[in-house]
C-alpha atoms as a PDB file:
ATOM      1  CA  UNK A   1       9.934 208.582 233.090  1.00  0.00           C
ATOM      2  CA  UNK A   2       9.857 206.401 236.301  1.00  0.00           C
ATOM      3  CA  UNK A   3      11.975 203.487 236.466  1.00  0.00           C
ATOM      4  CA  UNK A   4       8.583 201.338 236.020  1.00  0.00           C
ATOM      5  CA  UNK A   5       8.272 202.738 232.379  1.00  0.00           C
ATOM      6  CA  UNK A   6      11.872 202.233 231.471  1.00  0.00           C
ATOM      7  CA  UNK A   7      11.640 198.533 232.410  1.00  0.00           C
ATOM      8  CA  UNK A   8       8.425 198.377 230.757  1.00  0.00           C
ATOM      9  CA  UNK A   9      10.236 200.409 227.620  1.00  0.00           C
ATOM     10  CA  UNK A  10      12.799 197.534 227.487  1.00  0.00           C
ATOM     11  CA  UNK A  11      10.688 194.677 227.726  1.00  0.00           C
ATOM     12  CA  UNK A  12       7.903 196.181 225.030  1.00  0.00           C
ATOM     13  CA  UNK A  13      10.891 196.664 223.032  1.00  0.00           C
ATOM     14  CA  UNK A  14      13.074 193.903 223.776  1.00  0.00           C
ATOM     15  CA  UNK A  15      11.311 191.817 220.440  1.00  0.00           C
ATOM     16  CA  UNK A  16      12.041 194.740 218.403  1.00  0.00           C
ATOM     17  CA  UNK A  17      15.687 194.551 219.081  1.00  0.00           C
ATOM     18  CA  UNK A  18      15.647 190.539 218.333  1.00  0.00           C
ATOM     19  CA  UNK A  19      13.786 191.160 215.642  1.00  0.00           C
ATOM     20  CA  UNK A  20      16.421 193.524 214.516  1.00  0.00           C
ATOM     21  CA  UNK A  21      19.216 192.042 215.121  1.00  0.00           C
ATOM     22  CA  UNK A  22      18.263 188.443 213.521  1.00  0.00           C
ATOM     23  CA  UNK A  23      17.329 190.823 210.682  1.00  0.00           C
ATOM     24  CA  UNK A  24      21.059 192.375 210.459  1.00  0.00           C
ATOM     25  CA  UNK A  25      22.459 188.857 210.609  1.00  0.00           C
ATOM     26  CA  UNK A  26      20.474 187.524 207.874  1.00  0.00           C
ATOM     27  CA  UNK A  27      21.595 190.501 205.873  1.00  0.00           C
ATOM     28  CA  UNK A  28      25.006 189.354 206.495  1.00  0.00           C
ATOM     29  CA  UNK A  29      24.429 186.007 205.586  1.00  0.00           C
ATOM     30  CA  UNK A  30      22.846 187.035 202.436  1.00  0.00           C
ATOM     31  CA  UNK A  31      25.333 189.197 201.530  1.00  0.00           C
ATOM     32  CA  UNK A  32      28.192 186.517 201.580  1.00  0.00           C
ATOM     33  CA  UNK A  33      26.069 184.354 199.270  1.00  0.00           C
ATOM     34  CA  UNK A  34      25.284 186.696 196.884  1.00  0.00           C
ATOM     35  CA  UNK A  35      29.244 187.645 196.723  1.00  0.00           C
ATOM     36  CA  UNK A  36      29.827 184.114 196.519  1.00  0.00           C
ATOM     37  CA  UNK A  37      26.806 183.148 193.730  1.00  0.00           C
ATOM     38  CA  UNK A  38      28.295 186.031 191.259  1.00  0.00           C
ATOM     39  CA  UNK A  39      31.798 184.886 191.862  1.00  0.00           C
ATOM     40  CA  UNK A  40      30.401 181.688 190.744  1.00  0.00           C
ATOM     41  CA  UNK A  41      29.301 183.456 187.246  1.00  0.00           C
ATOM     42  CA  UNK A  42      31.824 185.336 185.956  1.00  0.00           C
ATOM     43  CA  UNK A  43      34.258 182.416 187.152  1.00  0.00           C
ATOM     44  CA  UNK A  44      34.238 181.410 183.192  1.00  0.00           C
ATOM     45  CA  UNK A  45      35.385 184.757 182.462  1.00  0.00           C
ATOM     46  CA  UNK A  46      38.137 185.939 184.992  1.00  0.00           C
ATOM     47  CA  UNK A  47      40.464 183.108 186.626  1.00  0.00           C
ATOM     48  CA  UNK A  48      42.096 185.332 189.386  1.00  0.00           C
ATOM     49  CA  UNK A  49      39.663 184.909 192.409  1.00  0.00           C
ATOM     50  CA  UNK A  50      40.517 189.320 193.094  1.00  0.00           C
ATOM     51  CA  UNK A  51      39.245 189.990 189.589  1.00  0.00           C
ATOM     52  CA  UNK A  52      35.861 187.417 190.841  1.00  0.00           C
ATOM     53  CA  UNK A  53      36.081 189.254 193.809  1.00  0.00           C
ATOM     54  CA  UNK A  54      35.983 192.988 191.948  1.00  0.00           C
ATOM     55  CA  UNK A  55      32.988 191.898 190.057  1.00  0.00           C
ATOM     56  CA  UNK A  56      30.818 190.754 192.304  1.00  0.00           C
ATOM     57  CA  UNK A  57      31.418 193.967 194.933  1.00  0.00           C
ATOM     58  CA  UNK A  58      30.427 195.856 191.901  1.00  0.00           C
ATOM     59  CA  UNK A  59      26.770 193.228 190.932  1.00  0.00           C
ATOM     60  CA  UNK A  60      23.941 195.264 191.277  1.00  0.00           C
ATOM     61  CA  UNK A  61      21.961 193.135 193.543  1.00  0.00           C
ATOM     62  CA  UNK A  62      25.284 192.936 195.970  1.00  0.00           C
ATOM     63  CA  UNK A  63      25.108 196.606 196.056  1.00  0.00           C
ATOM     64  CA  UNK A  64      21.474 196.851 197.040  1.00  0.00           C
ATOM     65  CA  UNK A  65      22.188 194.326 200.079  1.00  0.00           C
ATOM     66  CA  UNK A  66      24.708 196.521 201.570  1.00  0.00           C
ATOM     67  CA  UNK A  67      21.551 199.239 201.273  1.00  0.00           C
ATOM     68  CA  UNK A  68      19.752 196.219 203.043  1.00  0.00           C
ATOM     69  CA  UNK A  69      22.118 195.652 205.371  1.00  0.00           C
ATOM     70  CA  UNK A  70      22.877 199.474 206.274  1.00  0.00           C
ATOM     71  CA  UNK A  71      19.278 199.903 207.015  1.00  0.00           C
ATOM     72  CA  UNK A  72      19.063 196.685 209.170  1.00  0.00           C
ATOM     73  CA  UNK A  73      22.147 198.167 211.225  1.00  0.00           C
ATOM     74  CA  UNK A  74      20.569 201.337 211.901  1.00  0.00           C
ATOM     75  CA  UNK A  75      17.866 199.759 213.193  1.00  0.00           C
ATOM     76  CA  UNK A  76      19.120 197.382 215.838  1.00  0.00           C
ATOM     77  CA  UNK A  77      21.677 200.135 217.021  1.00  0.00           C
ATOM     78  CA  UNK A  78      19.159 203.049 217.259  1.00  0.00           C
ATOM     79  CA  UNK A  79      17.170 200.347 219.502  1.00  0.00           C
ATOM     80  CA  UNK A  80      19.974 199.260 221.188  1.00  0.00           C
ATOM     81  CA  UNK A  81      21.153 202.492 222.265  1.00  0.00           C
ATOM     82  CA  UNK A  82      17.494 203.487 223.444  1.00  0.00           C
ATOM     83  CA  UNK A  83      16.995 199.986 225.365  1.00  0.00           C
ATOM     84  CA  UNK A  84      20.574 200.910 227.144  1.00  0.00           C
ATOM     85  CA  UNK A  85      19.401 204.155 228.071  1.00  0.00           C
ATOM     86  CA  UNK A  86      16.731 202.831 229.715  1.00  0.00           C
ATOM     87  CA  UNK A  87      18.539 200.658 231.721  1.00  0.00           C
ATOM     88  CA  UNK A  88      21.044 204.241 232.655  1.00  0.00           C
ATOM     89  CA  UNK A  89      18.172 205.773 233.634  1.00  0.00           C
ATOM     90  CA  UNK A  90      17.304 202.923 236.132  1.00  0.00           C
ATOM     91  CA  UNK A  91      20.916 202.953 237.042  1.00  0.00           C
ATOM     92  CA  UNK A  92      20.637 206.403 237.984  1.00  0.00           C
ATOM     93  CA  UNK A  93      17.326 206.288 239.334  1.00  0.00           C
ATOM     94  CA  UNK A  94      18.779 203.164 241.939  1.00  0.00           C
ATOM     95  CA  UNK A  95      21.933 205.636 242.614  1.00  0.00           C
ATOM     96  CA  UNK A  96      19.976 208.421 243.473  1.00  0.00           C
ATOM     97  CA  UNK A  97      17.452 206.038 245.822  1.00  0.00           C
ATOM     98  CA  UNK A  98      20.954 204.883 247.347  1.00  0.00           C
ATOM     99  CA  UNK A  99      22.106 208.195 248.222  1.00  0.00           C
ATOM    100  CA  UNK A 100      19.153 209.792 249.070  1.00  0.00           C
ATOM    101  CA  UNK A 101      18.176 206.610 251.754  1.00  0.00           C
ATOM    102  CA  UNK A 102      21.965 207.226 252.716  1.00  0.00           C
ATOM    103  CA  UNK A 103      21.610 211.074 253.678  1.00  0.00           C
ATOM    104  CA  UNK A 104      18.667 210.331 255.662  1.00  0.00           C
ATOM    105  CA  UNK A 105      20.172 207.793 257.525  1.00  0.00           C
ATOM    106  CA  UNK A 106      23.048 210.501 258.306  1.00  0.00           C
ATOM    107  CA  UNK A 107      20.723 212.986 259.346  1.00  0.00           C
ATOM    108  CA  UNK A 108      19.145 210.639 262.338  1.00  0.00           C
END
């Protein structure tokens, strides 16, 4: 790919990875609160904040955010890692320019 493409790579994909990320972080967010509603419900039942704790890592629907959330992480870093290799390959690209205008110049 020319460096054009790569820099037209990042910016087509540049939402994506927003889009991703904001997605990752609301995952977070909504795991805390669900930890924190179920703690809420068996508070009647167990005292001890660690036995709270143990139930609510254990609540189905906590369990199927960290499926939420795993899926929301592979996202964002599978575009992250593509959008910085992008931006490599333009590094490289510029390096090469560099060196090649350089052994011209040394030639002359």
């Amino acid at each position: 790919m020319t460096p054009e493409r790569h820099a037209q790579f990042i910016y087509d994909n540049s939402t994506a990875y927003a889009n991703a990320k904001s997605n990752r972080i609301a995952c977070e967010l909504k795991l805390k609160s669900a930890k924190a509603i179920c703690m809420r419900h068996v508070a009647g039942e167990f005292s001890q904040i660690a036995a709270q704790e143990r139930e609510a890592l254990c609540d189905p629907e906590y369990l199927g955010l960290i499926d939420e959330l795993k899926a929301s992480v592979m996202i964002e870093e599978q575009l992250k890692y593509q959008l910085e290799a992008s931006r490599l390959s333009i590094d490289i690209w510029r390096t090469r320019e560099a060196s090649e205008r350089l052994g011209i110049r040394s030639h002359e």
